[in-house]
Every structure is written in structure tokens, then in C-alpha cells.
PDB file of N, CA and C in Angstrom:
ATOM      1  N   UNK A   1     -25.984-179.249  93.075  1.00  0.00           N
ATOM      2  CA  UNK A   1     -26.608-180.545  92.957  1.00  0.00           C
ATOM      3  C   UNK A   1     -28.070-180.352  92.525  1.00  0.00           C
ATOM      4  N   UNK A   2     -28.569-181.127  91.840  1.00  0.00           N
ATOM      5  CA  UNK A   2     -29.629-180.935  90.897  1.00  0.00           C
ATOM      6  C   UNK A   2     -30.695-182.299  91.790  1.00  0.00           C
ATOM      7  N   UNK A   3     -31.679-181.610  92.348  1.00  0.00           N
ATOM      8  CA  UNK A   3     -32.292-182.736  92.662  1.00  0.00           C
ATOM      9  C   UNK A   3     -33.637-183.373  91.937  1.00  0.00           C
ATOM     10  N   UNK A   4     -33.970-184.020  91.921  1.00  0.00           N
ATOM     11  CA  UNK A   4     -35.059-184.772  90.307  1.00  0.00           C
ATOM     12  C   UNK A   4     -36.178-185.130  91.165  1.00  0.00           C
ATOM     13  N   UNK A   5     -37.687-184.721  90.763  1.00  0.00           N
ATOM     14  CA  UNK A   5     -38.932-184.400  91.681  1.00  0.00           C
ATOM     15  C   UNK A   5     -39.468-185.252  90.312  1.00  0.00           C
ATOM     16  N   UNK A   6     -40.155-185.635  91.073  1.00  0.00           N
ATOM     17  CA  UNK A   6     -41.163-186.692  90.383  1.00  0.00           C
ATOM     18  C   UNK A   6     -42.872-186.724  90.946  1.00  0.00           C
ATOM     19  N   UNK A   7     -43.928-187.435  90.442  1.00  0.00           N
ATOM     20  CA  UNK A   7     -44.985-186.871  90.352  1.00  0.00           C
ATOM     21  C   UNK A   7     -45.745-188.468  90.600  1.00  0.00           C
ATOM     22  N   UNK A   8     -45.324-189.306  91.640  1.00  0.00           N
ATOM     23  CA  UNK A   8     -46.289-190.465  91.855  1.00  0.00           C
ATOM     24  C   UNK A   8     -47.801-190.020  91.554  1.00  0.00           C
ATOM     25  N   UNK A   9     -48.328-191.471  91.551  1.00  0.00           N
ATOM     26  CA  UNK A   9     -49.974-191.426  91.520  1.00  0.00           C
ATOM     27  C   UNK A   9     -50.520-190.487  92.621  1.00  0.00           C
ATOM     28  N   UNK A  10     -51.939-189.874  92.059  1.00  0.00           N
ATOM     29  CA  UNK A  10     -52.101-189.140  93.127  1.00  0.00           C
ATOM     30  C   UNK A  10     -52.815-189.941  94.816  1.00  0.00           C
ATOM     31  N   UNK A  11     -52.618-189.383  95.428  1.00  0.00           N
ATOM     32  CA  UNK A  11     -53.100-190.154  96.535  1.00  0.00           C
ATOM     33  C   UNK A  11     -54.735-190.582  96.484  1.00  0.00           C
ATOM     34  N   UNK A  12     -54.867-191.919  97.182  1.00  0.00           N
ATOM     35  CA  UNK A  12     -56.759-191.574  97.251  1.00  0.00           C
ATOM     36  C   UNK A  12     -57.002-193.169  98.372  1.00  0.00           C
ATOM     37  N   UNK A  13     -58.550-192.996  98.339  1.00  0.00           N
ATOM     38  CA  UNK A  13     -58.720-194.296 100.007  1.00  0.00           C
ATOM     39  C   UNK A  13     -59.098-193.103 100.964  1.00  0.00           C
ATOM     40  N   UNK A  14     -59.145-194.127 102.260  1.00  0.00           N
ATOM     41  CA  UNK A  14     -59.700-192.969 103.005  1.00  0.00           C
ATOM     42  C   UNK A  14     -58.672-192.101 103.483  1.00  0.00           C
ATOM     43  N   UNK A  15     -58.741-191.403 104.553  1.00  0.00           N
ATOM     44  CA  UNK A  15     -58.150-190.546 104.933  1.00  0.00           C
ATOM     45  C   UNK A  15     -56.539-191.242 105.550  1.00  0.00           C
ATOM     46  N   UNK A  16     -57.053-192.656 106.677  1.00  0.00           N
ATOM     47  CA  UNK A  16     -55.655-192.862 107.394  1.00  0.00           C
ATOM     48  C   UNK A  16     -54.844-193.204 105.700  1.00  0.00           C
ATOM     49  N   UNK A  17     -55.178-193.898 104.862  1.00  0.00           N
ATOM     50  CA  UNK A  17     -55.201-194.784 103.362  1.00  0.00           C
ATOM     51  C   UNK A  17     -53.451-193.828 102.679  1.00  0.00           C
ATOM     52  N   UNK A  18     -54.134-192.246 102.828  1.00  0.00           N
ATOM     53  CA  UNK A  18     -53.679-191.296 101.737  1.00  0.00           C
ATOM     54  C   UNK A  18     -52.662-191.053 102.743  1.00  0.00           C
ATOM     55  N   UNK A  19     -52.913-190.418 104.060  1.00  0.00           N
ATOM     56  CA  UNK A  19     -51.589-190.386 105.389  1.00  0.00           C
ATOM     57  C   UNK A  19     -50.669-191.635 104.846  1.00  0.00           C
ATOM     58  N   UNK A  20     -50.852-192.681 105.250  1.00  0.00           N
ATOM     59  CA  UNK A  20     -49.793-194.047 105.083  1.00  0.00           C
ATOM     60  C   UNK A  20     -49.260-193.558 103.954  1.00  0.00           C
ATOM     61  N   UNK A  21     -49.674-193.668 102.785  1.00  0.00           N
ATOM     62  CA  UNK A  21     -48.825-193.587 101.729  1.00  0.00           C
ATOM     63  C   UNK A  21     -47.986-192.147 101.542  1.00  0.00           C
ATOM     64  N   UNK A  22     -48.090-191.359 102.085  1.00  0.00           N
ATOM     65  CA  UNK A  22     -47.769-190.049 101.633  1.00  0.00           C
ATOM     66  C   UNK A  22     -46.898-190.336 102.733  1.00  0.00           C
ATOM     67  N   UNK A  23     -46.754-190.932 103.721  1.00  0.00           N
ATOM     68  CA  UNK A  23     -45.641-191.255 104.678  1.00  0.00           C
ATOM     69  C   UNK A  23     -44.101-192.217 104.346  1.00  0.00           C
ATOM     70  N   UNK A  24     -44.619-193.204 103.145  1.00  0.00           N
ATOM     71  CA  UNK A  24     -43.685-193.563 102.371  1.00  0.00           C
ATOM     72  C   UNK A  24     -43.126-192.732 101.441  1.00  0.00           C
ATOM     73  N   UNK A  25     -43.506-191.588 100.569  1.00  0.00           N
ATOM     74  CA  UNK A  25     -42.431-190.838 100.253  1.00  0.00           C
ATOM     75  C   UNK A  25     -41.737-189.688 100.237  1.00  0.00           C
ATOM     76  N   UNK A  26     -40.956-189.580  99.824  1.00  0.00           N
ATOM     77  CA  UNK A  26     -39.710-188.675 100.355  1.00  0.00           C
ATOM     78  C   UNK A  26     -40.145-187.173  99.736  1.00  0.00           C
ATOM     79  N   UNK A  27     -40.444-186.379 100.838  1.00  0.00           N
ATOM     80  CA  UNK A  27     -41.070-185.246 100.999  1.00  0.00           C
ATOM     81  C   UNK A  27     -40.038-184.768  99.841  1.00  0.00           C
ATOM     82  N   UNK A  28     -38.889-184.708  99.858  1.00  0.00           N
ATOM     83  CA  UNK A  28     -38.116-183.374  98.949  1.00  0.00           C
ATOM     84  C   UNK A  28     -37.947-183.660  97.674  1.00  0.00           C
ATOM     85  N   UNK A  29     -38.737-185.296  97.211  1.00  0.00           N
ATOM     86  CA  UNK A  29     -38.375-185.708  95.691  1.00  0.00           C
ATOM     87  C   UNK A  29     -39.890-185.082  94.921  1.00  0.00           C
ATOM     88  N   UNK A  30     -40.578-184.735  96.047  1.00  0.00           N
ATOM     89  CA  UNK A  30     -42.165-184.186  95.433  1.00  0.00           C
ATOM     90  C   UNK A  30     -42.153-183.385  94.956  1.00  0.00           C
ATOM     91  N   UNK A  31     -42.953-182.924  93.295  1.00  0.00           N
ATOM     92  CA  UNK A  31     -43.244-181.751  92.906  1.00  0.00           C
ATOM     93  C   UNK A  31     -43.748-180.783  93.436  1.00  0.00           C
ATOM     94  N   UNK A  32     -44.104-179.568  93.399  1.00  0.00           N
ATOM     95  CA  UNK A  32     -44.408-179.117  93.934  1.00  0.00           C
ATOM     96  C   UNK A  32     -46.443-178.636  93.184  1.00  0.00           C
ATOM     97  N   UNK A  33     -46.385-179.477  91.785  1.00  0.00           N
ATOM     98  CA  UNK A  33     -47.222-179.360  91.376  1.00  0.00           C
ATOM     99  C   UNK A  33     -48.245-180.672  92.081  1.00  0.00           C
ATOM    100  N   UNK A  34     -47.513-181.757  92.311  1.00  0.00           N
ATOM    101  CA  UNK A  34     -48.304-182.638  92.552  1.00  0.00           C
ATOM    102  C   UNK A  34     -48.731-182.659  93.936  1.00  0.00           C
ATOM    103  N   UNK A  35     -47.681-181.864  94.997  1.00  0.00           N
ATOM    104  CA  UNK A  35     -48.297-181.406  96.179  1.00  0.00           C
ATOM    105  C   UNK A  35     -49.949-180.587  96.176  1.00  0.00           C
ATOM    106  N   UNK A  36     -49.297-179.382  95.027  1.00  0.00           N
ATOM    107  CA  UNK A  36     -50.531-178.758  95.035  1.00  0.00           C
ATOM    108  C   UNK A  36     -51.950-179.430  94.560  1.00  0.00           C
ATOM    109  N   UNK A  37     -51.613-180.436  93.842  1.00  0.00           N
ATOM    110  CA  UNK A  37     -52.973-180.856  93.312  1.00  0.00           C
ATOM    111  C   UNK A  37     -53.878-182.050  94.514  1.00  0.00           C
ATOM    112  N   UNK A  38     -52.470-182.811  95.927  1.00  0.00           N
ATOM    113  CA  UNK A  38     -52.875-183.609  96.244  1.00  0.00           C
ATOM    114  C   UNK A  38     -54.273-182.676  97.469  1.00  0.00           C
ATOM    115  N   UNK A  39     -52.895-181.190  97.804  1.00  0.00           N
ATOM    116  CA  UNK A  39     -54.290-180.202  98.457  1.00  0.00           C
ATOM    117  C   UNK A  39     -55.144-179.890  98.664  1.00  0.00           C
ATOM    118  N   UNK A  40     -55.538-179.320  97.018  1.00  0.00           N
ATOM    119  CA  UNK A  40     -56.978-179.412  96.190  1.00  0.00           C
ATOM    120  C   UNK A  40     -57.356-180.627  96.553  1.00  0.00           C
ATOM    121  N   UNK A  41     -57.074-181.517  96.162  1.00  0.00           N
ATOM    122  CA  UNK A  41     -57.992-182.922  96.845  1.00  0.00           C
ATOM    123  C   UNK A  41     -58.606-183.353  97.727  1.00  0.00           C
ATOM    124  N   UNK A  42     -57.925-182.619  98.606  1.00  0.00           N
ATOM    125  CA  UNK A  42     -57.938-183.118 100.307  1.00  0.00           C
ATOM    126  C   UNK A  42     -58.805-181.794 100.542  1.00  0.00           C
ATOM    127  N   UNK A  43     -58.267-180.880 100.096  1.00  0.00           N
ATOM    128  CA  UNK A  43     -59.788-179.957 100.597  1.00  0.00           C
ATOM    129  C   UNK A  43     -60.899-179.606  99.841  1.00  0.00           C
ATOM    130  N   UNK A  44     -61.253-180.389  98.791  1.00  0.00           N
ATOM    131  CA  UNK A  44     -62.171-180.529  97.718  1.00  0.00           C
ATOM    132  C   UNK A  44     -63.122-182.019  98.894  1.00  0.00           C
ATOM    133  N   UNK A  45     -62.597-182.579  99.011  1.00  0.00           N
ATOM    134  CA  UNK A  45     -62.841-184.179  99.402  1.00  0.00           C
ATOM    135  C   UNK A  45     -63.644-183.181 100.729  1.00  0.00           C
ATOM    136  N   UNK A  46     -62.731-182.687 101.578  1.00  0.00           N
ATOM    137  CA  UNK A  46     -63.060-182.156 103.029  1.00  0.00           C
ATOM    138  C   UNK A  46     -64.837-181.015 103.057  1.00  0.00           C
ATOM    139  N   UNK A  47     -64.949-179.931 101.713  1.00  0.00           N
ATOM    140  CA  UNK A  47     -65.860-180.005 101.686  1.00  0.00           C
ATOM    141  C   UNK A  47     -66.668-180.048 101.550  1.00  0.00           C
ATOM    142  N   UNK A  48     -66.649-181.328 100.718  1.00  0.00           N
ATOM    143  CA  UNK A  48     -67.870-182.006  99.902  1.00  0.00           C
ATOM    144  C   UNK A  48     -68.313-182.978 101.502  1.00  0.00           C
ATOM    145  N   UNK A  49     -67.484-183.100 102.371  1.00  0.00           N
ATOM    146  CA  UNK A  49     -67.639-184.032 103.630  1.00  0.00           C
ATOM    147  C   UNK A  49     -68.632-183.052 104.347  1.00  0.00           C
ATOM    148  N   UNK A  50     -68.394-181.743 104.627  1.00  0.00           N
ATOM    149  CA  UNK A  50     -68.546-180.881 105.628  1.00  0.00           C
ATOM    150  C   UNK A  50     -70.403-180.304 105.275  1.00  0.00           C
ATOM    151  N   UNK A  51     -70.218-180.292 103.544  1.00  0.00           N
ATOM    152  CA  UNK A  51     -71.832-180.129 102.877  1.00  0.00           C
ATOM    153  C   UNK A  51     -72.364-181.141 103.051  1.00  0.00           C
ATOM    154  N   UNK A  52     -72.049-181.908 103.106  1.00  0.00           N
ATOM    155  CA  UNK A  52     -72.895-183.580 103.408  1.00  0.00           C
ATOM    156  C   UNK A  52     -73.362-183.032 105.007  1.00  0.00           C
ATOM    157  N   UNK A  53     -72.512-183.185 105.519  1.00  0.00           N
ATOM    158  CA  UNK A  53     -73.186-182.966 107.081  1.00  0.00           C
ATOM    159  C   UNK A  53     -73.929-181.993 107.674  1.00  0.00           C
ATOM    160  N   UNK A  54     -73.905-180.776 106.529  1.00  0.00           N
ATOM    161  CA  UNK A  54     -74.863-179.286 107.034  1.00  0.00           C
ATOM    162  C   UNK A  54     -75.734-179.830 106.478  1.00  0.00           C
ATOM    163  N   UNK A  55     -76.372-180.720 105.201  1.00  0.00           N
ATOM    164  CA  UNK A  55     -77.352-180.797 104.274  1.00  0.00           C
ATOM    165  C   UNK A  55     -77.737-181.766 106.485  1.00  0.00           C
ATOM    166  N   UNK A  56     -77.279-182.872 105.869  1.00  0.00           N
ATOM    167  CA  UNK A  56     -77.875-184.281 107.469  1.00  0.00           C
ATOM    168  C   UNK A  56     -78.147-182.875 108.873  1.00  0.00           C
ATOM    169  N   UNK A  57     -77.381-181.998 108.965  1.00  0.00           N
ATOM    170  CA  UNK A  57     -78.372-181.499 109.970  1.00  0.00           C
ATOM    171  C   UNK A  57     -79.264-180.653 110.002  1.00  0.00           C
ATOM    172  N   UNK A  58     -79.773-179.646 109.009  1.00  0.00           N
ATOM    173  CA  UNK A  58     -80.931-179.473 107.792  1.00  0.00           C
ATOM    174  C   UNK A  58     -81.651-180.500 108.481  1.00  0.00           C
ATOM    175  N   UNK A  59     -81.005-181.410 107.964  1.00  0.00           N
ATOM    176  CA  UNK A  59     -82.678-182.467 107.519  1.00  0.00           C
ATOM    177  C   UNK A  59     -83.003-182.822 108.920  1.00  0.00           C
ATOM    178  N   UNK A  60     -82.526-183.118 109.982  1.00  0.00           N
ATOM    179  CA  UNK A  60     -82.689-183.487 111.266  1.00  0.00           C
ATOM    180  C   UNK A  60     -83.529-182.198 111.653  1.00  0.00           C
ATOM    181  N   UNK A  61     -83.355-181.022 112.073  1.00  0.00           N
ATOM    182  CA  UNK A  61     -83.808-179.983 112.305  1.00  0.00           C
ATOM    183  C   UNK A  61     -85.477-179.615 112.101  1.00  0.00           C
ATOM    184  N   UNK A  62     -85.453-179.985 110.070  1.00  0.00           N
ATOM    185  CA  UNK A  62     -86.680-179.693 109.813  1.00  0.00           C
ATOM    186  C   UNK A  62     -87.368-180.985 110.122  1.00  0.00           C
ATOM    187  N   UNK A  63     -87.292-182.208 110.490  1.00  0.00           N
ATOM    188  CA  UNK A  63     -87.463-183.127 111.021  1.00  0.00           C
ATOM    189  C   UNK A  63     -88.528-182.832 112.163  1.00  0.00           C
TER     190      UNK A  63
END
């Protein structure tokens, strides 16, 4: 049996936003390319979050 993977929009919104939707679909029809790219996203997104907050406590510090 041949199963057919498809490549929805990529996820985006905030965090609960991208959970909800990625909860509507069906884990085994996913590429495995578009998994990988939603990854990269989520940990591209995560730390551009994480440099934001070392820069804010930097600045508090030299404060």
C-alpha cells in the first residue's frame, strides 16, 4: 500500500496557534520534508526568542 504525504502550509502564530493546527493533521500523511522545515522553524523562532532575552538581561545588568 502506497501511502501519499503531502506538504500543507507551513505552520506559523504563536506557539499554542502552530500546536492546534499541527494537532489537526494526520501525523503519517506528513512529509518528511515539511516536518523538517516546520523544525527549523520552531528552533530558528526559539532562538531568536532566547537572544532577545540574553540581549534584555545584558541590558538590565549593565543597568
Amino acid at each position: 500500500m502506497v501511502s501519499t504525504r503531502f506538504e500543507p502550509e507551513d505552520l506559523a502564530g504563536t506557539v499554542d496557534e502552530r500546536l492546534k493546527a499541527l494537532a489537526l493533521l494526520e501525523a503519517e500523511s506528513l512529509s518528511a520534508a515539511w516536518l523538517r522545515r516546520q523544525l527549523d522553524n520552531a528552533l530558528s523562532a526559539w532562538s531568536a526568542a532566547e537572544t532577545d532575552l540574553d540581549i534584555s538581561k545584558e541590558a538590565h545588568v549593565d543597568y
